[in-house]
Protein backbone atom coordinates (compact mmCIF):
# COMPACT_ATOMS: atom_id res chain seq x y z
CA UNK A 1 -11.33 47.52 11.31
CA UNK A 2 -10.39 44.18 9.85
CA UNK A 3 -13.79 41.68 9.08
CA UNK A 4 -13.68 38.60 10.75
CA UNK A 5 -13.53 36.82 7.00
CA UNK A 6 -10.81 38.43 6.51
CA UNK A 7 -8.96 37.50 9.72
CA UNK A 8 -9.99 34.06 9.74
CA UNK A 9 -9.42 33.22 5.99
CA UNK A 10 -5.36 33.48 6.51
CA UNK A 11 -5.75 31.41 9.97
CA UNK A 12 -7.23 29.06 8.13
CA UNK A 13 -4.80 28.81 5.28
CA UNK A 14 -1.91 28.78 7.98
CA UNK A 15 -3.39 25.84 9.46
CA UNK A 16 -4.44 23.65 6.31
CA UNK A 17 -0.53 24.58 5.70
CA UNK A 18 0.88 23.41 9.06
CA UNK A 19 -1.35 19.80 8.88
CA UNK A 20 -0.20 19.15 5.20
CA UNK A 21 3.41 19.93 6.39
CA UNK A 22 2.92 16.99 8.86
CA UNK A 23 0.82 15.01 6.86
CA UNK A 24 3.57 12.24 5.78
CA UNK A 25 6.30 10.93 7.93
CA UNK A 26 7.60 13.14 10.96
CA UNK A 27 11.18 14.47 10.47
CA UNK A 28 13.91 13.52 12.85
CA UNK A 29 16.10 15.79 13.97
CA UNK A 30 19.32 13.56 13.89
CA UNK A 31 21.31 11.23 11.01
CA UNK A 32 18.98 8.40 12.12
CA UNK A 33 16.91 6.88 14.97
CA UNK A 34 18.09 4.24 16.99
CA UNK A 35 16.01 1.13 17.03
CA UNK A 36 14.67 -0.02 20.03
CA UNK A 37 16.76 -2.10 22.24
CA UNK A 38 20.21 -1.57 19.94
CA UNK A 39 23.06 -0.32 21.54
CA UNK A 40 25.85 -0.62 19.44
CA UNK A 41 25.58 0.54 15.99
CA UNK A 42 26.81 -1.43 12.90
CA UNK A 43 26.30 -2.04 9.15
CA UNK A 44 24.07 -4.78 10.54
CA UNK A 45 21.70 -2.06 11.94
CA UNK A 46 20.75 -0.69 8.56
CA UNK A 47 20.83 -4.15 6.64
CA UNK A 48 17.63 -6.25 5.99
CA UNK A 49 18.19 -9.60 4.55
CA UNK A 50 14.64 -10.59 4.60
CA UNK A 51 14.55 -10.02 0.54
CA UNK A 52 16.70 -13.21 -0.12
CA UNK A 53 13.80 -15.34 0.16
CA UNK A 54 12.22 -13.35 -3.16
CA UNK A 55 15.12 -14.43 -5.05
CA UNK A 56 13.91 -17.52 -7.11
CA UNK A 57 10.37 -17.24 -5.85
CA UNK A 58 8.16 -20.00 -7.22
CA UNK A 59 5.17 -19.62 -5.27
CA UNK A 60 1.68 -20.37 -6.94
CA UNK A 61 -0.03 -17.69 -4.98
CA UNK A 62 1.00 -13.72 -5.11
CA UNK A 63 3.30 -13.20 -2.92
CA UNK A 64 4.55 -9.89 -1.47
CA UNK A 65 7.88 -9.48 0.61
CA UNK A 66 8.15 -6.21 2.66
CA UNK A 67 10.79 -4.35 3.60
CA UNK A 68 9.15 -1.80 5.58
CA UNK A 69 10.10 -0.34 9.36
CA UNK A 70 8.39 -3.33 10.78
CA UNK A 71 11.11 -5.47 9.46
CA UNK A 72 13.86 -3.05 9.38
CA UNK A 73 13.26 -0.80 12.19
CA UNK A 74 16.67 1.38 11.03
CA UNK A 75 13.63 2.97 8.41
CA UNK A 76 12.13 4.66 11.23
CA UNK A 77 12.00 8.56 10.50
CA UNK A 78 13.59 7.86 6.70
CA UNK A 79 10.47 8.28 4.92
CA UNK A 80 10.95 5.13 2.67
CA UNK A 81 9.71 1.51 1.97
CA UNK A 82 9.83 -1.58 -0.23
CA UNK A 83 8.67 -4.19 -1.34
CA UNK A 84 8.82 -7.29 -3.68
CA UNK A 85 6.02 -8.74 -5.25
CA UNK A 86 5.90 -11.66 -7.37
CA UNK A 87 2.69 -12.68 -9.23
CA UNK A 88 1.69 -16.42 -10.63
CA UNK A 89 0.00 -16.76 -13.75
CA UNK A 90 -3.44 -15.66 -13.23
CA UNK A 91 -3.16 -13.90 -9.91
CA UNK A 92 -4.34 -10.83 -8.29
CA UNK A 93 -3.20 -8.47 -5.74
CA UNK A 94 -6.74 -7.42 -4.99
CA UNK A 95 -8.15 -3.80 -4.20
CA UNK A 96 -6.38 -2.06 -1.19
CA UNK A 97 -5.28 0.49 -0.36
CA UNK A 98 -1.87 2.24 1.36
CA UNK A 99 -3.37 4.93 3.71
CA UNK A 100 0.11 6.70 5.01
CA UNK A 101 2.12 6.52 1.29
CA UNK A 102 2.26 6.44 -2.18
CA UNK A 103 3.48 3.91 -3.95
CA UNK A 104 5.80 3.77 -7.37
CA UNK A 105 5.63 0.03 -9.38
CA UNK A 106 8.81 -1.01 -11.63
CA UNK A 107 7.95 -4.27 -13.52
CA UNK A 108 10.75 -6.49 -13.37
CA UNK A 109 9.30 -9.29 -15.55
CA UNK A 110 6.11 -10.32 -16.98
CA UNK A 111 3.48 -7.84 -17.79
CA UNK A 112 0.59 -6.54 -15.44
CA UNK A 113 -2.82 -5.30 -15.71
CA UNK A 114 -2.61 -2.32 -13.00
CA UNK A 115 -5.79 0.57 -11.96
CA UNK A 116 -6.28 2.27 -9.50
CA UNK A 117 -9.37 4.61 -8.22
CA UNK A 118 -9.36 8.20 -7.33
CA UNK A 119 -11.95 10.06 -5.19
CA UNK A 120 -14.70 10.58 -8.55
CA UNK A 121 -14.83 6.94 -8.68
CA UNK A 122 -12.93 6.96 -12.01
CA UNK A 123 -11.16 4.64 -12.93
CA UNK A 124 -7.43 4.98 -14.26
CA UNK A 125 -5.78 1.93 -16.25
CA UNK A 126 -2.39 0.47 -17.90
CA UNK A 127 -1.23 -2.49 -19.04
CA UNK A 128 2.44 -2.45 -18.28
CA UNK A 129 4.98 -4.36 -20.04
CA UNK A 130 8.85 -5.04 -18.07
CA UNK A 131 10.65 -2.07 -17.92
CA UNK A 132 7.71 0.47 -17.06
CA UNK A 133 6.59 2.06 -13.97
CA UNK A 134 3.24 2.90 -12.57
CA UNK A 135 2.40 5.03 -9.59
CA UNK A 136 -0.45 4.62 -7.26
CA UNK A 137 -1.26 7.79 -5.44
CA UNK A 138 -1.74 7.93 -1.71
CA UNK A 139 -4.72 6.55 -0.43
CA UNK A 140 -6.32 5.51 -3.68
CA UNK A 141 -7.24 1.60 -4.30
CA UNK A 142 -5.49 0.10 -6.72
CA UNK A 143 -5.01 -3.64 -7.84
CA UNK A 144 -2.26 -4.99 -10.32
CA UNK A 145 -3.60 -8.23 -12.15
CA UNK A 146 -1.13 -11.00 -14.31
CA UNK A 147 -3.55 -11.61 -17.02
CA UNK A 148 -0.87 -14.18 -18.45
CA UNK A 149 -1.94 -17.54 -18.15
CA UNK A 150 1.73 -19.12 -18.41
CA UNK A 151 3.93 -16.30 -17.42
CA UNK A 152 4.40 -14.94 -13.93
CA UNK A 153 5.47 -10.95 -13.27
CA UNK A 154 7.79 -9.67 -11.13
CA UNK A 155 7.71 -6.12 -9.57
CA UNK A 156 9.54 -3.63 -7.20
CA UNK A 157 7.38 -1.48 -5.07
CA UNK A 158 9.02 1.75 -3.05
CA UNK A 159 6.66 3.95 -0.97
CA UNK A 160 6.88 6.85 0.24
CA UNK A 161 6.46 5.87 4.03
CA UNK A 162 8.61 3.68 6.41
CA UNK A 163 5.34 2.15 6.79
CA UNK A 164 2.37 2.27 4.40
CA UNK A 165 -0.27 0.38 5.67
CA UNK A 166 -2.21 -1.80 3.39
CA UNK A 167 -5.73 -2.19 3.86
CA UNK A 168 -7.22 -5.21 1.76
CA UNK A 169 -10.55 -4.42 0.56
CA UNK A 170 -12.06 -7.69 0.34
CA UNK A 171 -10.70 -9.05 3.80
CA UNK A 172 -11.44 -5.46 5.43
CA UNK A 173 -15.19 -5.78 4.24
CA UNK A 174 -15.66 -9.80 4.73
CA UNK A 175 -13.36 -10.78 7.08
CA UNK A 176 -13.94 -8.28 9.82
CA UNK A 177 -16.87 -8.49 12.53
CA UNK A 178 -19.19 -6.00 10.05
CA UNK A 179 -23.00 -7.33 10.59
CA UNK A 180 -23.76 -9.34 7.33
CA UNK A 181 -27.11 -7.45 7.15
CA UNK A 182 -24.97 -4.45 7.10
CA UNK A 183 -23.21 -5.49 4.26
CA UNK A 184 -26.60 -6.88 2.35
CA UNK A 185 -27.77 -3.56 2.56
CA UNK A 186 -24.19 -1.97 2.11
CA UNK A 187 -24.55 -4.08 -1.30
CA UNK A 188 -27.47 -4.45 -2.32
CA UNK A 189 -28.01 -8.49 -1.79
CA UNK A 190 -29.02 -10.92 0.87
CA UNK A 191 -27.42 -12.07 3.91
CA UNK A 192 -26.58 -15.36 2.03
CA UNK A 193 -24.89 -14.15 -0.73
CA UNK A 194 -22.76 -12.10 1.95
CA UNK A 195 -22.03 -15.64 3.64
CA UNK A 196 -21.22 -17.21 0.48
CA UNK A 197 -18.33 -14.27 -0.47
CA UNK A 198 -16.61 -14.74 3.42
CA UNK A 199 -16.71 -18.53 2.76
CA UNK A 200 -15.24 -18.09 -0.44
CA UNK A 201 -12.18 -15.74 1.00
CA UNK A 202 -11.88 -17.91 4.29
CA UNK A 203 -9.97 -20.56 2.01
C-alpha cells in the first residue's frame, strides 16, 4: 500500500504546476477579445495613439507614458505592454515595483543608473549606456536613476502583462492611510520624522 507521502508529494507537484501555469495572463481562446462596448472592428481597434505626446518630450520631471490595456483595451488577453519613459537630468523613477509582469528596458538615449532587488535583499546594479537593455524580473523593486546633470535619457519599457501594475514604494508607504507610529516603528524613527518624509512627497 502506497504511504500517504508518497501520494500527496505528486498532488502537490500537480498543483504548484497548475497555479504557475496560470500565474501570468489568462489565455483566450479566440484571435482577440473584443473591447467593451465596440461593435465594429477596425484598424482603429488595435491602434493607440496616446505615444505621440512622448515624441519631443521636454518635461523637467520623469515622465512615463503607458501603453498598457487601460489605454488600449485591444491588449486584453495579449500578454503585452509598453511604455515610454523619459528622464530629466537628475531624475528618478523611484523604487516600485510591477506585481503581474516583468519588465525589459532599451535605452534610447542618455545613460541610466538602473538596480533592482531580489528576495535576499541583494542588490543587482548597471550603469547602462544607449543601446543596452536591462531586465527587471517580476515582482522585484527596481529604480532607474539619470545621474547626468545636463543630459536627459530616454527608454522603452515592454512587459510581459497587458497590465503590470506599478506599486510606488515611497507613495505606497507615505501616502497611504498607514498609522505614522506604525511606520516610526516600521523604521526605526519618530513620528516627526515620518511627517516630515509625507510632507516632503506631498509636493
Amino acid at each position: 500500500m502506497a504511504s500517504k507521502n508518497t501520494i500527496l508529494l505528486p498532488l502537490a507537484i500537480i498543483l504548484i504546476t497548475l497555479h504557475s501555469a496560470r500565474a501570468g495572463d489568462p489565455d483566450i481562446l479566440t484571435d482577440f477579445e473584443l473591447p467593451l462596448g465596440v461593435t465594429n472592428i477596425t484598424g482603429d481597434t488595435f491602434t493607440y495613439t496616446g505615444l505621440r505626446a512622448f515624441i519631443g518630450a521636454n518635461s523637467t520631471n520623469f515622465t512615463v507614458y503607458k501603453a498598457s490595456m487601460a489605454e488600449l483595451p485591444a491588449l486584453n488577453g495579449q500578454s503585452v505592454s509598453y511604455a515610454a519613459l523619459y528622464y530629466p537630468p537628475g531624475t528618478v523613477n523611484p523604487p516600485h515595483t510591477h506585481p503581474r509582469a516583468s519588465e525589459l528596458l532599451f535605452l534610447v538615449l542618455g545613460s541610466l543608473e538602473v538596480g533592482f532587488v531580489n528576495t535576499t535583499n541583494y542588490l543587482f546594479t548597471q550603469t547602462l549606456q544607449a543601446g543596452d537593455m536591462f531586465v527587471f524580473p517580476k515582482g522585484l523593486l527596481h529604480y532607474q536613476y539619470n545621474a547626468d546633470a545636463k543630459t536627459p535619457a530616454i527608454a522603452l519599457s515592454a512587459f510581459g502583462s497587458a497590465s503590470a501594475g506599478t506599486i510606488s514604494i515611497p507613495n505606497a508607504v507615505f501616502n497611504t492611510s498607514i498609522y505614522d507610529p506604525i511606520l516610526a516603528a516600521s523604521f526605526k524613527t519618530d513620528v516627526n520624522t515620518i511627517e516630515k518624509l509625507k510632507s516632503g512627497l506631498s509636493h
